[in-house]
Protein backbone atom coordinates (compact mmCIF):
# COMPACT_ATOMS: atom_id res chain seq x y z
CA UNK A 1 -11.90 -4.95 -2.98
CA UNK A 2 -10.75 -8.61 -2.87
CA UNK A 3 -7.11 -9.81 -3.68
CA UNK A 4 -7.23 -11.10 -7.31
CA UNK A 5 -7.66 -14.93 -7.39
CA UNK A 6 -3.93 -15.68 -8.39
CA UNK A 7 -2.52 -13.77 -5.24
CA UNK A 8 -4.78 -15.77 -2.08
CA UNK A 9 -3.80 -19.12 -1.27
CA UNK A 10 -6.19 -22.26 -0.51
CA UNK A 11 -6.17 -25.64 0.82
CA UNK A 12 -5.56 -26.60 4.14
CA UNK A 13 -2.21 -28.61 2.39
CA UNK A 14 -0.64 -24.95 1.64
CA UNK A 15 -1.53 -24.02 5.46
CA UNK A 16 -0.04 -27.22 6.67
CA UNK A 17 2.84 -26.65 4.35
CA UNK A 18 3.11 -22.81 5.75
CA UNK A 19 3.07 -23.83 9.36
CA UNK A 20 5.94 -26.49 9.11
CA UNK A 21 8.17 -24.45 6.84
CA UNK A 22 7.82 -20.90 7.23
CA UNK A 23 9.81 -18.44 9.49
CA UNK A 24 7.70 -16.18 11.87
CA UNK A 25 7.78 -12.54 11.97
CA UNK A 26 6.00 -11.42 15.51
CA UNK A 27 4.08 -7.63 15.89
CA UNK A 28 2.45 -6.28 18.98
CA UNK A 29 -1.21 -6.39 16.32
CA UNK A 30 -0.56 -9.51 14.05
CA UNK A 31 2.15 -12.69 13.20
CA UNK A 32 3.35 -12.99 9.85
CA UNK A 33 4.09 -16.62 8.72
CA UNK A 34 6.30 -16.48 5.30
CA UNK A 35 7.51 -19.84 3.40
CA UNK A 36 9.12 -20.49 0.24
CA UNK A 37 6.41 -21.52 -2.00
CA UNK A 38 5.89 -24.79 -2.56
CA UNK A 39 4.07 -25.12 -6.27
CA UNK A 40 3.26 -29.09 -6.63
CA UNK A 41 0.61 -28.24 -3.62
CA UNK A 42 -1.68 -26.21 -5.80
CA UNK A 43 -1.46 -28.59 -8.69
CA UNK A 44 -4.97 -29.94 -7.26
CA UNK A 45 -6.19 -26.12 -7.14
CA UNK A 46 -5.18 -26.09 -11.45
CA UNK A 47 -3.09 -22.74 -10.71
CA UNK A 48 -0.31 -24.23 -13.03
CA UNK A 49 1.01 -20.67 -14.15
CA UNK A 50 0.41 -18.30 -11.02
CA UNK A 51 1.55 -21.21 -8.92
CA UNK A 52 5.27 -19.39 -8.30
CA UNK A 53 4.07 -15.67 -7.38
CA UNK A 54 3.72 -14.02 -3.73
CA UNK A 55 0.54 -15.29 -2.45
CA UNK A 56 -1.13 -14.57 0.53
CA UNK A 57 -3.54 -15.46 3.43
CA UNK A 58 -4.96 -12.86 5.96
CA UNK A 59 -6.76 -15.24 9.26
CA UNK A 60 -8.36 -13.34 11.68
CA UNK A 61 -9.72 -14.99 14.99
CA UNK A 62 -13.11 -15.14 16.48
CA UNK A 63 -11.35 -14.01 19.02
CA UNK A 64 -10.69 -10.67 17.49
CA UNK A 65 -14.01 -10.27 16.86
CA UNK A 66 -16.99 -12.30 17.31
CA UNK A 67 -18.94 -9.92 14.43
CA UNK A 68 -17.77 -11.32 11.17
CA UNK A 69 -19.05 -7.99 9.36
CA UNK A 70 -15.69 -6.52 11.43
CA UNK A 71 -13.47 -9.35 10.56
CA UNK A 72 -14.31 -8.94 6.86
CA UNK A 73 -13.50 -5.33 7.34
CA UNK A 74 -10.22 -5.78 8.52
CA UNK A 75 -9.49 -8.23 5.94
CA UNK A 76 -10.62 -6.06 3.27
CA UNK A 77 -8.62 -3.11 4.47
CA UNK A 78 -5.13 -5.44 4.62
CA UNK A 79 -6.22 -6.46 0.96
CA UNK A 80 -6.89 -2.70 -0.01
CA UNK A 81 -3.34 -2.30 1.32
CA UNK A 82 -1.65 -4.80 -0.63
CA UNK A 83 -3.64 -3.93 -3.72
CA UNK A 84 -2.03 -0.44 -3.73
CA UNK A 85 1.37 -1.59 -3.14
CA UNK A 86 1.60 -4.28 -5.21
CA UNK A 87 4.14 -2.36 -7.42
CA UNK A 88 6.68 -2.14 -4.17
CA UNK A 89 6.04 -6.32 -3.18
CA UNK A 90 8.35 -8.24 -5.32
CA UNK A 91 5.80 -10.36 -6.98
CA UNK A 92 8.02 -12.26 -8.89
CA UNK A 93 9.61 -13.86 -5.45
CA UNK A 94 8.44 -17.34 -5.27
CA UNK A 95 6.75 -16.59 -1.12
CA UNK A 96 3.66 -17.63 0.59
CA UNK A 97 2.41 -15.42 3.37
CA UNK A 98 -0.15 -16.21 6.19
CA UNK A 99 -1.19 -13.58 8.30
CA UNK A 100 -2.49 -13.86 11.65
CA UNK A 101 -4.15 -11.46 13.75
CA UNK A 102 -3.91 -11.16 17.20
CA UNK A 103 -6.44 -10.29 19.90
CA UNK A 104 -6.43 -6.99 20.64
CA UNK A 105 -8.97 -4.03 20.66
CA UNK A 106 -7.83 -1.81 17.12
CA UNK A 107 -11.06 -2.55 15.49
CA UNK A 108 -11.62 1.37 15.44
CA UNK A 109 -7.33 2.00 15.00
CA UNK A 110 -6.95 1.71 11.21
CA UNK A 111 -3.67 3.36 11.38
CA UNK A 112 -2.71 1.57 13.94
CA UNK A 113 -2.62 -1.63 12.37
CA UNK A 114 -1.70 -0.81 8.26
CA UNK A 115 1.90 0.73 10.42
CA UNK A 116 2.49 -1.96 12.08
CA UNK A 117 1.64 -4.35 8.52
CA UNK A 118 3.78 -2.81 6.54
CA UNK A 119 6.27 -2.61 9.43
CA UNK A 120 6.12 -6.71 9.28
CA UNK A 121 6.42 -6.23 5.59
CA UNK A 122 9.60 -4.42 5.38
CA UNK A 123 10.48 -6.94 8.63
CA UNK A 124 10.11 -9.78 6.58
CA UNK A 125 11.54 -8.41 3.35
CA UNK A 126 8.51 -8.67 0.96
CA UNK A 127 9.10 -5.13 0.24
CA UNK A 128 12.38 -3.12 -0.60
């Protein structure tokens, strides 16, 4: 299941914006890159009304894996992930979230890397 349309972020302006601006949040699996949001940047992207919610971006590296049938499925089971919890993210604060994973071998260690996401999440106070 994909993240509803309001809650991904787009535009290689927002990930300029998000590199420049945001403070880093470093796990053994994955980097978490949260900014303030910045709403005049999706103007262009006519998300007038969503434009101040918790957004997010999940980037995972052909280094991870060169399949992109696995790199879907790890995105999809972050997204499943944040789908469930939406009620414990504070949707109404005004943050932008990149996520990045890193190289490493947990393909197979679903576990594995949901702890150490919501870890960052806690880390990075997106969730009480």
């Amino acid at each position: 299941m994909a993240l509803p349309r309001d809650m991904r972020l787009k535009g290689h302006r927002t990930f300029n914006y998000i590199h420049k601006n945001s403070t880093i949040y470093y796990g053994k699996l994955m980097t978490f890159k949260v900014a303030k949001s910045n709403p005049k940047i999706l103007l262009t992207h006519k998300l007038r009304n969503t434009s101040n919610k918790f957004k997010v971006a999940i980037a995972i590296s052909k280094k991870v894996s060169k399949k992109a049938v696995e790199r879907n499925k790890l995105r999809r089971i972050l997204q499943e992930w944040l789908l469930t919890n939406n009620q414990k993210i504070n949707n109404h604060k005004p943050y932008w979230l990149l996520v990045n994973l890193k190289f490493g071998d947990f393909c197979n260690d679903k576990s594995k890397l949901l702890e150490e996401f919501q870890n960052l999440m806690f880390k990075s106070h997106l969730i009480k």
